[in-house]
Structures are given as structure tokens and as C-alpha cells.
N, C-alpha and C. Protein backbone atom coordinates (compact mmCIF):
# COMPACT_ATOMS: atom_id res chain seq x y z
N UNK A 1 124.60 98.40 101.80
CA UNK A 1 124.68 97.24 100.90
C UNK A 1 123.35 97.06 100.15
N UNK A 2 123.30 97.05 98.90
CA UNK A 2 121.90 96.81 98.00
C UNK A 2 121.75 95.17 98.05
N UNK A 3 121.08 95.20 97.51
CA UNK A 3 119.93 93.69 97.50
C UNK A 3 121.20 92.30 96.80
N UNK A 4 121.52 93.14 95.60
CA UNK A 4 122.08 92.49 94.53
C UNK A 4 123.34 92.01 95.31
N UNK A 5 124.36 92.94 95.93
CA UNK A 5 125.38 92.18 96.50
C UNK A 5 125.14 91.52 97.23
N UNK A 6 124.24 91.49 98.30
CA UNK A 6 123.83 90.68 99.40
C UNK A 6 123.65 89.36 98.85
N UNK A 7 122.62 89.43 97.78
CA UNK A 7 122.36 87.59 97.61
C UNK A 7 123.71 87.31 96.48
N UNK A 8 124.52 87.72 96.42
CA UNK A 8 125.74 87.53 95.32
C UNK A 8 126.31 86.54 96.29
N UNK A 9 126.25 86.44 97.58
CA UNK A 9 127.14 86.07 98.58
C UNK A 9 126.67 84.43 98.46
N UNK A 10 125.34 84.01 98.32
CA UNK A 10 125.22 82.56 97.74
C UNK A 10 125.58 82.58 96.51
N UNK A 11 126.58 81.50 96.78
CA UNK A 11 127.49 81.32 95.32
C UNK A 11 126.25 80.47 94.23
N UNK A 12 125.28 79.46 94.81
CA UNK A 12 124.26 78.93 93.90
C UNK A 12 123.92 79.87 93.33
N UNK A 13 123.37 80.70 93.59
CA UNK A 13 121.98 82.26 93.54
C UNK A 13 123.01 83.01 92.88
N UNK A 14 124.06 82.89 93.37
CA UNK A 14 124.62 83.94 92.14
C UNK A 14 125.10 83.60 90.68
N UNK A 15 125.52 82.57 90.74
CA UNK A 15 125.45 81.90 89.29
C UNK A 15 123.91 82.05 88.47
N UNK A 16 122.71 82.02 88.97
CA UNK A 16 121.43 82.42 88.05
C UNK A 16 121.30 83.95 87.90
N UNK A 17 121.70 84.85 89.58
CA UNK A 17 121.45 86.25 89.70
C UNK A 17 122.48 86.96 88.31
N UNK A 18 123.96 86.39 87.80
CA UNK A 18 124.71 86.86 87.23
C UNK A 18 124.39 86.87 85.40
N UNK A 19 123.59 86.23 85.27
CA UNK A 19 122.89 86.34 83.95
C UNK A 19 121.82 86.52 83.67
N UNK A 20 121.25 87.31 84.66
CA UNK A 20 119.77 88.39 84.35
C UNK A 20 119.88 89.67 84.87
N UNK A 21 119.13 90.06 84.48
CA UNK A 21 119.07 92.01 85.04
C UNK A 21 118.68 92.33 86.39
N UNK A 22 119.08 93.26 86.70
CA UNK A 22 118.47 93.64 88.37
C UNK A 22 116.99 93.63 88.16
N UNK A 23 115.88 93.85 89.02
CA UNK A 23 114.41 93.82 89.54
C UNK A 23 114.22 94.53 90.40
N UNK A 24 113.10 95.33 90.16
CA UNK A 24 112.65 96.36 91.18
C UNK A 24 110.92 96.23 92.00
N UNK A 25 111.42 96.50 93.00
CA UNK A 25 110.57 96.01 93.74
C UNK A 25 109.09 97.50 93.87
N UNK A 26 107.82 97.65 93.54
CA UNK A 26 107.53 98.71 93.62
C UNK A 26 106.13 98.41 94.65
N UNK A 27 105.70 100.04 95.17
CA UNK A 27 104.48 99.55 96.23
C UNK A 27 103.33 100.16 94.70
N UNK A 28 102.02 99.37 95.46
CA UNK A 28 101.15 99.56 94.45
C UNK A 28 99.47 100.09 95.33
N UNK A 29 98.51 101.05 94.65
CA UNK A 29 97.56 100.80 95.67
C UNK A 29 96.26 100.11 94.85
N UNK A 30 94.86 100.35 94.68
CA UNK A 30 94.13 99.29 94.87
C UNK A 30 93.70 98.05 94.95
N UNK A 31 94.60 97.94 96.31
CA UNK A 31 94.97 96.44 96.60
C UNK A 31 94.11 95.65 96.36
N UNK A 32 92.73 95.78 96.78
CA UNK A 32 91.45 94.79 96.44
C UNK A 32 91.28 94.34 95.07
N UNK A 33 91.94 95.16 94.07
CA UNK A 33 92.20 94.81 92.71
C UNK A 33 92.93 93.95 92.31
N UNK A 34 94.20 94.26 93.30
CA UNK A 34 95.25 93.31 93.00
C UNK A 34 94.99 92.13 93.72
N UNK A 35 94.65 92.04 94.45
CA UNK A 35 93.36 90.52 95.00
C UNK A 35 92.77 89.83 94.07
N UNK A 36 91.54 90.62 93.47
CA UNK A 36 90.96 90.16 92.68
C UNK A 36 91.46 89.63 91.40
N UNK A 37 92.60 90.09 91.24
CA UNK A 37 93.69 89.93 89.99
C UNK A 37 94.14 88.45 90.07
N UNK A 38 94.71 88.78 91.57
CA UNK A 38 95.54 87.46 91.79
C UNK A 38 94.70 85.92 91.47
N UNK A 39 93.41 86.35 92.36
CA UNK A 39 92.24 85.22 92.07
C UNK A 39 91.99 84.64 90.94
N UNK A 40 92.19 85.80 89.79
CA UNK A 40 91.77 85.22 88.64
C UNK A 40 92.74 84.19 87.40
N UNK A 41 93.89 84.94 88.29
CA UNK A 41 95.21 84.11 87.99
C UNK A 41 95.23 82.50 88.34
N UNK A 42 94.75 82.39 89.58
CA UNK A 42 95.10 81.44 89.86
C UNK A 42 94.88 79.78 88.96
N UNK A 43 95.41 79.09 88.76
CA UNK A 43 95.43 77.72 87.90
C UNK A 43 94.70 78.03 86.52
N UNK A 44 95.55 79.33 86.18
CA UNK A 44 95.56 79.18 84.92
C UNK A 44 96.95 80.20 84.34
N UNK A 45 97.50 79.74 82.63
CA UNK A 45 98.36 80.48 82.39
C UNK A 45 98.27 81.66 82.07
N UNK A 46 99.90 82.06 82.02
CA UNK A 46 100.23 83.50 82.17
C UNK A 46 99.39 84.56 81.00
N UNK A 47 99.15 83.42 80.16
CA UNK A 47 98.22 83.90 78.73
C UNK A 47 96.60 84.05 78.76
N UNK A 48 96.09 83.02 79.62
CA UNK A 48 94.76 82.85 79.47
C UNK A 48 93.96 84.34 80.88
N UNK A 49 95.06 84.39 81.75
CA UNK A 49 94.61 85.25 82.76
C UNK A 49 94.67 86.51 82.56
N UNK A 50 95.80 86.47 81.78
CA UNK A 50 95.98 88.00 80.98
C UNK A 50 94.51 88.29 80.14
N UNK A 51 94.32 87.86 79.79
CA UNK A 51 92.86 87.77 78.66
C UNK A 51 91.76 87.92 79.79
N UNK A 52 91.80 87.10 80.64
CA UNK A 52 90.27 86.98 81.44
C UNK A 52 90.35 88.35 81.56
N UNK A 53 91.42 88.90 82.41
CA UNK A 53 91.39 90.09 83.46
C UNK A 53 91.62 91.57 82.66
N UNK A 54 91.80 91.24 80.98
CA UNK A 54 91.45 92.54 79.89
C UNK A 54 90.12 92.75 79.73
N UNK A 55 89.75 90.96 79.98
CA UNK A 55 87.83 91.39 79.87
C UNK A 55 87.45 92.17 80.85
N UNK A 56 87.67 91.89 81.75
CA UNK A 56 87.43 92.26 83.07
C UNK A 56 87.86 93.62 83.47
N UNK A 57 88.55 94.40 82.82
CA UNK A 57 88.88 95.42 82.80
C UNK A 57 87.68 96.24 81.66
N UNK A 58 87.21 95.16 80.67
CA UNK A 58 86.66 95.87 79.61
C UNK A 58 85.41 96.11 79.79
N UNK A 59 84.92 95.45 81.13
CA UNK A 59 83.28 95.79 81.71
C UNK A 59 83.35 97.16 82.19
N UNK A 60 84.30 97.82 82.59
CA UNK A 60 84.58 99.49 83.02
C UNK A 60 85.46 100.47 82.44
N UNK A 61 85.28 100.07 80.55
CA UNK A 61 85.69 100.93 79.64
C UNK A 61 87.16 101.24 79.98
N UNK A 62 87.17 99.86 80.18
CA UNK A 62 89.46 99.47 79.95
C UNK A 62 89.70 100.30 81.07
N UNK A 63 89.28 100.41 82.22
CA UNK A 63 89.93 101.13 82.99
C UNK A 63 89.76 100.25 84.39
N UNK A 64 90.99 100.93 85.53
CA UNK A 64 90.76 100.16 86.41
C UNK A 64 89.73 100.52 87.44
N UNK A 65 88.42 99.61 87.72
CA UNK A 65 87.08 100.05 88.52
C UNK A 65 87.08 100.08 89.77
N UNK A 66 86.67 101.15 90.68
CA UNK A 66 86.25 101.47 92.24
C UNK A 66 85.67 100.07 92.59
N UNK A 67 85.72 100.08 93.95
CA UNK A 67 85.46 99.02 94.64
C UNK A 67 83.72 98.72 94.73
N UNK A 68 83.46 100.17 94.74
CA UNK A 68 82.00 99.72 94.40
C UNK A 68 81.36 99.38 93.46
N UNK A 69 82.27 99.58 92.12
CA UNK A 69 81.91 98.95 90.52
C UNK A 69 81.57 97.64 91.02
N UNK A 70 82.73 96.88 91.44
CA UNK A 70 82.63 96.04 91.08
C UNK A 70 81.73 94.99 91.96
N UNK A 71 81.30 95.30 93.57
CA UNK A 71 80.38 94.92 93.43
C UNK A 71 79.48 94.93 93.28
N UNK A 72 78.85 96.15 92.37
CA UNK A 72 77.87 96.41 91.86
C UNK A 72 77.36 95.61 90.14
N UNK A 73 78.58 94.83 89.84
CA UNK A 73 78.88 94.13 88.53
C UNK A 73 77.57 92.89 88.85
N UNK A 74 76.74 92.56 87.80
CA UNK A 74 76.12 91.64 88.22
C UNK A 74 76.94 90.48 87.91
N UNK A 75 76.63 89.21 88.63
CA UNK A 75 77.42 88.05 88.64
C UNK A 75 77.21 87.08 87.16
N UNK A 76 76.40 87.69 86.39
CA UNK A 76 76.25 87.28 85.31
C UNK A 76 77.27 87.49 84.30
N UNK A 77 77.27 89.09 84.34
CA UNK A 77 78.19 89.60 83.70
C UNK A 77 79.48 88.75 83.48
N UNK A 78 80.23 89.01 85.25
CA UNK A 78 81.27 88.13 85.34
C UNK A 78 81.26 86.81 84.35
N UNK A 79 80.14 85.94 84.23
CA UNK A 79 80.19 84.55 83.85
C UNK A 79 80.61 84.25 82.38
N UNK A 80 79.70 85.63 82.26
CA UNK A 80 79.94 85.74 80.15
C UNK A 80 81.37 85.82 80.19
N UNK A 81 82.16 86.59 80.81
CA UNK A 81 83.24 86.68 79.83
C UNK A 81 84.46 85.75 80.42
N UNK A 82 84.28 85.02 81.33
CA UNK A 82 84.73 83.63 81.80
C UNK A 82 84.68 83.09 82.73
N UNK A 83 84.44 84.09 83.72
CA UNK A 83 84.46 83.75 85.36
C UNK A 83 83.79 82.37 85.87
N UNK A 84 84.43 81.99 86.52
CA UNK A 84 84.02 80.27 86.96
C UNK A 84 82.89 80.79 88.24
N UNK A 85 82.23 80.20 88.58
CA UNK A 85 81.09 80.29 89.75
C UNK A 85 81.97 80.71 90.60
N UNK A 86 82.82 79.81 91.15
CA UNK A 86 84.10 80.03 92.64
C UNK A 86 84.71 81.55 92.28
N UNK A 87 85.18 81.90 90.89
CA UNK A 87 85.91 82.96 90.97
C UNK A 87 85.10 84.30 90.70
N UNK A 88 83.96 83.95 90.80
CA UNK A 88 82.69 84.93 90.65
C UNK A 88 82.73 85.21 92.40
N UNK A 89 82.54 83.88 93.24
CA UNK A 89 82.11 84.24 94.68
C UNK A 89 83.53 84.81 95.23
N UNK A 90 84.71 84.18 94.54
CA UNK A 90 86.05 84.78 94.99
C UNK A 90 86.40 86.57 95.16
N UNK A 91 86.00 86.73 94.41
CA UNK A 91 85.72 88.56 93.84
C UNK A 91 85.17 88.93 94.32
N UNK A 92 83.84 88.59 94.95
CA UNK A 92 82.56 88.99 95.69
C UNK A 92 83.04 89.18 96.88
N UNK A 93 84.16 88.16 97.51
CA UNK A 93 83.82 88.13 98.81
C UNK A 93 85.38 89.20 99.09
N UNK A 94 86.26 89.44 98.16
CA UNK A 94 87.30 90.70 98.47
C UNK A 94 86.67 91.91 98.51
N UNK A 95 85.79 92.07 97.54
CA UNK A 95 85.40 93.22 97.86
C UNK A 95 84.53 93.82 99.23
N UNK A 96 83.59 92.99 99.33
CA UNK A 96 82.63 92.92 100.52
C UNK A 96 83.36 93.11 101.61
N UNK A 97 84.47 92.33 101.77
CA UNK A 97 85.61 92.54 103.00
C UNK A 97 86.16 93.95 103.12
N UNK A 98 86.40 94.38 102.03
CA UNK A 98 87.30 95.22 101.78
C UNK A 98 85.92 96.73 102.14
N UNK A 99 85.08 96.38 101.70
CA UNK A 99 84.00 97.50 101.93
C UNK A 99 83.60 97.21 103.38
N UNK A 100 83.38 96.27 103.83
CA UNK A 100 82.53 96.04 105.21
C UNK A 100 83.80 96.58 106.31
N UNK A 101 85.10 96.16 106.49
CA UNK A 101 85.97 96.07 107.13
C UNK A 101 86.68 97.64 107.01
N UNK A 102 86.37 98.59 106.09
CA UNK A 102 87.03 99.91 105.83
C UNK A 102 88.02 99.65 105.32
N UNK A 103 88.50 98.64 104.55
CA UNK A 103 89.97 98.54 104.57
C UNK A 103 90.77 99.24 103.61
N UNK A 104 91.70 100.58 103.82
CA UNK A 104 92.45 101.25 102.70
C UNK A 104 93.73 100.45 102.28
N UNK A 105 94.32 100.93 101.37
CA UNK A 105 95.48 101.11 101.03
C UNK A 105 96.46 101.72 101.84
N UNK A 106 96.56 102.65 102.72
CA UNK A 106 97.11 103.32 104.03
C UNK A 106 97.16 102.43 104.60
N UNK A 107 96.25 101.88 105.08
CA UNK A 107 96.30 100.73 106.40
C UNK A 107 97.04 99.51 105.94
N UNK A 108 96.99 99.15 105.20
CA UNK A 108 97.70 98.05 104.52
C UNK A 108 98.90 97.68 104.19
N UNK A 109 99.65 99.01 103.84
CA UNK A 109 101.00 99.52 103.72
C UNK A 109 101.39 99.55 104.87
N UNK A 110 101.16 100.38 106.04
CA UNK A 110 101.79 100.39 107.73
C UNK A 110 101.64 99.39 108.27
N UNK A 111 100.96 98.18 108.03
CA UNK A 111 100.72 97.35 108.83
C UNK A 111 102.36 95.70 108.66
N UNK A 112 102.79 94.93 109.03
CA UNK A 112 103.50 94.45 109.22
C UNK A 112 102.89 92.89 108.17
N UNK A 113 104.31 91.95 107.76
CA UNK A 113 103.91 91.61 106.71
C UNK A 113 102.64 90.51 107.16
N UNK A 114 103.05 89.92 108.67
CA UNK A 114 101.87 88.96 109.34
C UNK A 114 100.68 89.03 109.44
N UNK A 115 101.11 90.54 109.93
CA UNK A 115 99.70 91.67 109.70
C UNK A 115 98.35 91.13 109.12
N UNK A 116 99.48 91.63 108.04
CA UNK A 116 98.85 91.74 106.36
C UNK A 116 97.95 89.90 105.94
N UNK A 117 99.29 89.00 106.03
CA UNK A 117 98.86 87.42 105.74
C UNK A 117 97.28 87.50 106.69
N UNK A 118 97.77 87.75 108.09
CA UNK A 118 96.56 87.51 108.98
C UNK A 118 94.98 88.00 108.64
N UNK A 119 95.26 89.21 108.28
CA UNK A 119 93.73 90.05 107.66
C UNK A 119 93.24 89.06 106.39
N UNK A 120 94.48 89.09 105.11
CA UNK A 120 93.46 88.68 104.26
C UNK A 120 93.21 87.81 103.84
N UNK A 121 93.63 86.81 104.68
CA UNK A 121 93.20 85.01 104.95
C UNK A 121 92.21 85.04 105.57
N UNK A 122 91.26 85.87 106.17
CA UNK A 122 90.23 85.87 106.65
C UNK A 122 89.14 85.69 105.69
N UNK A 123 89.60 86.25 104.24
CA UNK A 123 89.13 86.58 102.69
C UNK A 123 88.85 84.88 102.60
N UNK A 124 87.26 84.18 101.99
CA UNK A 124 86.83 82.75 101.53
C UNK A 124 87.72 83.05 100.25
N UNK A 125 88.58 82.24 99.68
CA UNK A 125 89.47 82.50 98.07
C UNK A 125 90.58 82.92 98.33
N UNK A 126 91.09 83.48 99.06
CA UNK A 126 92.37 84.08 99.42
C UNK A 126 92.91 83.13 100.71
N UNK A 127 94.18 82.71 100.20
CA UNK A 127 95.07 81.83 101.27
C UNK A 127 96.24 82.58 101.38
N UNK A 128 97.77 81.92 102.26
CA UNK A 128 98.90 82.46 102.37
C UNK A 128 99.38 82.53 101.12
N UNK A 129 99.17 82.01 99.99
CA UNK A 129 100.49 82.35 98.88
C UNK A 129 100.07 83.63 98.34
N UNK A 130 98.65 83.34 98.20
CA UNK A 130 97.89 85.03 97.35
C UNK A 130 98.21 86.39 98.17
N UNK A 131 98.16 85.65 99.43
CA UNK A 131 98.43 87.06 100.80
C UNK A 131 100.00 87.23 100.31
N UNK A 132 100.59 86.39 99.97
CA UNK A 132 102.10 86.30 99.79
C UNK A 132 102.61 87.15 99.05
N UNK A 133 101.98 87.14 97.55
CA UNK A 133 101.91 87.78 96.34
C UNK A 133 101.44 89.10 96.59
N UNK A 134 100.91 89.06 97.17
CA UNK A 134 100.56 90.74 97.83
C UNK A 134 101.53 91.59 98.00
N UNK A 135 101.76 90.92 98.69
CA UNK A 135 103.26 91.31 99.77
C UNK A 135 104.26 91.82 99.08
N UNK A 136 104.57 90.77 97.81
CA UNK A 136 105.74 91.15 96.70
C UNK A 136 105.74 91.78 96.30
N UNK A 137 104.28 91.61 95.34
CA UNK A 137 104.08 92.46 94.35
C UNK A 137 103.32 93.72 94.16
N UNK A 138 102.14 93.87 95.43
CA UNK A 138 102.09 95.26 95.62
C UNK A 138 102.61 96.08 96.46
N UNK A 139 102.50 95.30 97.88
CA UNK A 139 102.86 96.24 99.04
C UNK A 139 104.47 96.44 98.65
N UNK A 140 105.29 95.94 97.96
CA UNK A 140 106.67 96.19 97.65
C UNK A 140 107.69 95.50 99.00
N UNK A 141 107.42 94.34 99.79
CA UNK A 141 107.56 93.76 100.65
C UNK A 141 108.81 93.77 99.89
N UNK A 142 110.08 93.78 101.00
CA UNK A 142 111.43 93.39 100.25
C UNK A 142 111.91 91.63 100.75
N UNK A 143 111.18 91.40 101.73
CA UNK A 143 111.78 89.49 102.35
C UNK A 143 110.57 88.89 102.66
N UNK A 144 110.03 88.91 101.82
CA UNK A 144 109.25 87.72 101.73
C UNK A 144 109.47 86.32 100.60
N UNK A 145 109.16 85.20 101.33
CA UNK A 145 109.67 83.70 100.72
C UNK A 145 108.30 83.19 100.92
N UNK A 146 107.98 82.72 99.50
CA UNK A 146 106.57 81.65 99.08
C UNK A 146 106.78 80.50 99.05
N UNK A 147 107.14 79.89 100.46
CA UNK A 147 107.82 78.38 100.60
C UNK A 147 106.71 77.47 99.31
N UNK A 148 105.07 77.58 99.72
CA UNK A 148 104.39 77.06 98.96
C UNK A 148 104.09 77.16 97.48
N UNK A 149 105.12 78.31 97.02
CA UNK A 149 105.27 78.51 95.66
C UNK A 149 105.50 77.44 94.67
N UNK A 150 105.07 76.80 93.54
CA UNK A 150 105.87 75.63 93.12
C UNK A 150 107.12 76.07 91.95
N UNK A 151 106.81 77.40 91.48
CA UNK A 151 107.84 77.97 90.36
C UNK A 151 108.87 77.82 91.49
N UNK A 152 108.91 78.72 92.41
CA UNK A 152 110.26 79.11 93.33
C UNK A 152 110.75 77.31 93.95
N UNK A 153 109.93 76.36 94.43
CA UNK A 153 110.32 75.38 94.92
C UNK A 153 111.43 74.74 93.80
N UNK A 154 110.40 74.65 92.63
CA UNK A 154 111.26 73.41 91.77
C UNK A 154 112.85 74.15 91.17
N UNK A 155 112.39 75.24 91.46
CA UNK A 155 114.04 76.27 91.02
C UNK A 155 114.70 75.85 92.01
N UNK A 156 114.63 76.24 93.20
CA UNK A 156 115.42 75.85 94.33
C UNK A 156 116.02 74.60 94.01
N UNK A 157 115.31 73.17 94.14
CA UNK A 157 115.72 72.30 93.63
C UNK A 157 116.63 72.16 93.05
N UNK A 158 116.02 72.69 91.66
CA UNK A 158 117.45 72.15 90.52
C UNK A 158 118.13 72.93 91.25
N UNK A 159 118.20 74.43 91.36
CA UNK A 159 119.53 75.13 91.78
C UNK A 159 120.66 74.80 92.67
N UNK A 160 120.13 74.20 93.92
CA UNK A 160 120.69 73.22 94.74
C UNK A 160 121.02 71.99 94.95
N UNK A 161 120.38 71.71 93.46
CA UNK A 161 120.49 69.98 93.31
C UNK A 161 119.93 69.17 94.90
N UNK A 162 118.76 69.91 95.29
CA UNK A 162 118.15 68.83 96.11
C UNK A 162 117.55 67.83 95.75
N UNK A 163 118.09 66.40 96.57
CA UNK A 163 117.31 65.28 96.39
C UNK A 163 116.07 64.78 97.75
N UNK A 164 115.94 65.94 98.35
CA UNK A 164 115.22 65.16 99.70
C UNK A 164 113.77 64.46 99.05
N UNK A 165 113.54 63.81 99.74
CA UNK A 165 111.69 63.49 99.17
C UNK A 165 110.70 64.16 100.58
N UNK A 166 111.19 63.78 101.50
CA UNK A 166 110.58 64.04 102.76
C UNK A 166 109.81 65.64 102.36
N UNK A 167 109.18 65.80 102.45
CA UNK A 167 108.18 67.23 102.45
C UNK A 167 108.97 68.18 103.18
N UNK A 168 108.34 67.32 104.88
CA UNK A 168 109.07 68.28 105.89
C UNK A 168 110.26 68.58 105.91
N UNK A 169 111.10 67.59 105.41
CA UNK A 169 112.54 67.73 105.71
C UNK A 169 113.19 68.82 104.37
N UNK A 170 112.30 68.78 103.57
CA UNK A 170 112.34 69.57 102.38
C UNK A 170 112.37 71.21 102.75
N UNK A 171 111.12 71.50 102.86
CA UNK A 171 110.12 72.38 103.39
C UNK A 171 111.54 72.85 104.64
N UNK A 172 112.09 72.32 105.71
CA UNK A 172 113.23 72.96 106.89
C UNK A 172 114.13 73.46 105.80
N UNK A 173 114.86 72.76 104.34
CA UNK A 173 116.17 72.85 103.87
C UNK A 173 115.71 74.04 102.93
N UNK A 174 114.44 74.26 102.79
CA UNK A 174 114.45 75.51 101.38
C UNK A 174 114.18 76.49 102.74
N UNK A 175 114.04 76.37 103.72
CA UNK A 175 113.74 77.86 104.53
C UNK A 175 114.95 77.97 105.04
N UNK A 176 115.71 76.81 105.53
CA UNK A 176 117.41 77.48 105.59
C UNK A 176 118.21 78.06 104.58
N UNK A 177 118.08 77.62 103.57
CA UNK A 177 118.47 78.23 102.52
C UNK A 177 118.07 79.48 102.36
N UNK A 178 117.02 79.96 102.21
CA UNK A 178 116.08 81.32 101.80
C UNK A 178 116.61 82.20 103.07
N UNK A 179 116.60 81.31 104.35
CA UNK A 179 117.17 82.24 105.38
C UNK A 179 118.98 83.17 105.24
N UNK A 180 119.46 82.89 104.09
CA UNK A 180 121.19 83.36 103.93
C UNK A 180 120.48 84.54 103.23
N UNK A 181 119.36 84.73 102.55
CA UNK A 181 119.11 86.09 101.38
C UNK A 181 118.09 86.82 102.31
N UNK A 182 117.85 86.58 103.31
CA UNK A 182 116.86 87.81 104.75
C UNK A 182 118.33 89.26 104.33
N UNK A 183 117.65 90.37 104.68
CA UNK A 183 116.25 91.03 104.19
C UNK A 183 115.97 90.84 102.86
N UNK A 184 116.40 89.99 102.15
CA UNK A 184 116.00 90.58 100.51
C UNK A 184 115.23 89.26 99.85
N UNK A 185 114.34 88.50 100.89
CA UNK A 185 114.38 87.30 100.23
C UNK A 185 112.94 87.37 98.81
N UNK A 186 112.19 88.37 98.74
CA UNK A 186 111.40 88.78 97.46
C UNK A 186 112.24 88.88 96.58
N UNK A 187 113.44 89.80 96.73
CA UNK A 187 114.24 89.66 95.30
C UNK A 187 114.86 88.39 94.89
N UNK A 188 115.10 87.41 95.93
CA UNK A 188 116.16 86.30 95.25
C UNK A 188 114.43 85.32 94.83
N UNK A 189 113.38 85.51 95.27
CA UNK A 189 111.87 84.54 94.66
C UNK A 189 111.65 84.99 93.18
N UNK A 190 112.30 86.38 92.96
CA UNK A 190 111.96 86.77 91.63
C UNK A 190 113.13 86.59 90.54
N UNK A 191 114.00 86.33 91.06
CA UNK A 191 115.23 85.85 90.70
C UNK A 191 114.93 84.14 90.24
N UNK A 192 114.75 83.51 91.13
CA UNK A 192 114.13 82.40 91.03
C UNK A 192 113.18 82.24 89.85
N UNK A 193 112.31 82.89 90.29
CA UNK A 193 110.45 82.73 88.62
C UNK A 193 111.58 83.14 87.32
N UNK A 194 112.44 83.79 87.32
CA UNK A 194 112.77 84.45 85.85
C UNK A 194 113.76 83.30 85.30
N UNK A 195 114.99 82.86 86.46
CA UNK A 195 115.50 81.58 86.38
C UNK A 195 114.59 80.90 85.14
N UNK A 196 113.58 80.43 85.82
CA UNK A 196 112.55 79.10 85.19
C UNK A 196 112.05 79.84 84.12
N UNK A 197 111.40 80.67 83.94
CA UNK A 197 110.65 81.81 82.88
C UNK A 197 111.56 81.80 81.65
N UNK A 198 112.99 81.80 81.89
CA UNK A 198 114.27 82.22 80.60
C UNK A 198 114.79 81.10 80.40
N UNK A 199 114.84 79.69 81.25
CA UNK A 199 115.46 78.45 81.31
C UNK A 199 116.96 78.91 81.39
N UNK A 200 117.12 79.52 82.44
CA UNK A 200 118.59 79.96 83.63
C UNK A 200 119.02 78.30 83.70
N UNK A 201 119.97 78.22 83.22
CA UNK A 201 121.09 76.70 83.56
C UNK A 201 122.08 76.92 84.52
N UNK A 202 122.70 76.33 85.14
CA UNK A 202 123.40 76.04 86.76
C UNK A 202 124.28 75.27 86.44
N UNK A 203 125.32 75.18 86.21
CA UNK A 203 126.50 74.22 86.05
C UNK A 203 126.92 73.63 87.31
């Protein structure tokens, strides 16, 4: 059974899944990149991060830089072309981890998805959703759910027409829910972002 029939079986999820295209899930390696990526993403849009992280690409002649480029980048550098102080020390401290700790791309891939959350929450700048995003979007994780996501939350919502207010009681009803699309629950989160991304309507 593929991904697509499986979550067809929620009749909500399939009313959004039935008017977009399938999604493929792929593994990726210099993960410390895709760290540092994610960082730079964070609380800002899909437009402005795209830009930071072309600059940021453009300090190592548009290409993507070894781990020791970059901390070999002086922190100045970073500042000119936007980097905030925090997302200067944010960068600093993936890499350093990533150099001090040996950590490959091999190891990262075999390791399990808790594993994975557990190691690079150890990272000052890196929490569970960024470890999360990892998961999805490089390691090619196929069930992983970003309860703390707010794109995927407020979809859920409308999709389900939840009214709870309660957090917690919230927070139990979107993980029962997410629990009917195990193993595939990355594909129905990306299902979800594109939902909101295309303005997917739900009758």
C-alpha cells in the first residue's frame, strides 16, 4: 500500500489530498547545512530567507560550503549580509557540534528518528521543530508530525473544524488524529503546508 491510499482513508485529508499532486519524500546529505538553513529560516518569510541564504551561499562563490568554510567565515562577514547576532551564534554553534562531536551524514541517517531529535537539541538554536524539519526534509523521515508546527496546526483546524481552546486538550485531539496517517504522517504535514500555501477549501 503507498502513502497516498493510506491517508485517502481519512475522508477530511482526503478531500485536500484529492486536489493536489502526490509529494516525494527525498534523503539529503550536508545536514549541518540544512541546520544552518533551517536557522536562518526561522521567523522570517519564505522570500526574505530565500535571499539571506543566496547571500550566504554567495560568500563561497554560489556554492554549497564544507563545514570548515564556514566556521572559518568571520562573524562579520555573516552580519553584512544580514545575519542577526543570535543567528550568527546559531550557525556557529551547528557547526562546532558537528565538527567537535564527528558527526556525519552516515550516522545520522542509521540512527532512529528520537535519535536524531535527541542529538541535535543538544545544538544552543536548534529545538524539536528544527530537529523535526530535519527529519522531513532531509533525512527523508516518512512519519513524522510537527505537533508544534503552526502552518500544520491551523490546517488541521480548519480541516477538522476544531473548536477546542484548551491547548492540552487540543495538542491530545491533533495527535489522535495524525495517529490514523502512522507510517506516513510527513506526507499528510506536507499535504497540510500546501493545503494553506494554495488556499485548499474543505466543504
Amino acid at each position: 500500500m503507498n502513502y497516498r491510499s493510506h491517508l485517502l482513508k481519512d475522508k477530511k485529508l482526503a478531500a485536500v489530498i484529492k486536489q493536489l499532486p502526490e509529494v516525494k519524500i527525498e534523503k539529503r546529505n550536508k545536514i549541518y547545512l540544512r541546520l544552518c538553513s533551517s536557522i536562518l529560516s526561522q521567523q522570517l518569510s519564505v522570500h526574505v530567507a530565500r535571499t539571506l541564504y543566496g547571500r550566504f551561499l554567495g560568500l563561497y562563490g554560489n556554492r554549497e560550503p564544507r563545514l570548515e568554510e564556514i566556521l572559518n567565515t568571520p562573524v562579520e562577514d555573516l552580519k553584512e549580509i544580514g545575519f542577526s547576532r543570535a543567528k550568527c551564534s546559531y550557525v556557529q554553534n551547528v557547526c562546532n557540534f558537528f565538527a567537535e562531536n564527528n558527526i556525519s551524514d552516515k550516522s545520522l541517517h542509521a540512527m532512529d528518528d528520537e535519535e536524531v531529535i535527541k542529538l541535535l537539541t543538544q545544538i544552543k538554536g536548534v529545538g524539536r521543530w528544527t530537529a523535526e524539519m530535519i527529519l522531513m526534509f532531509s533525512l527523508g523521515r516518512e512519519d513524522v508530525f510537527a505537533l508544534d508546527d503552526l502552518g500544520i496546526r491551523n490546517a488541521m483546524i480548519r480541516i477538522y473544524n476544531i473548536r477546542e481552546q484548551d491547548k492540552k486538550k487540543l495538542n491530545d485531539k491533533l495527535i489522535r488524529i495524525s495517529g490514523k496517517w502512522s507510517p506516513y504522517r510527513t506526507y499528510a504535514c506536507r499535504y497540510l503546508w500546501m493545503s494553506k500555501d494554495m488556499g485548499i477549501v474543505v466543504s
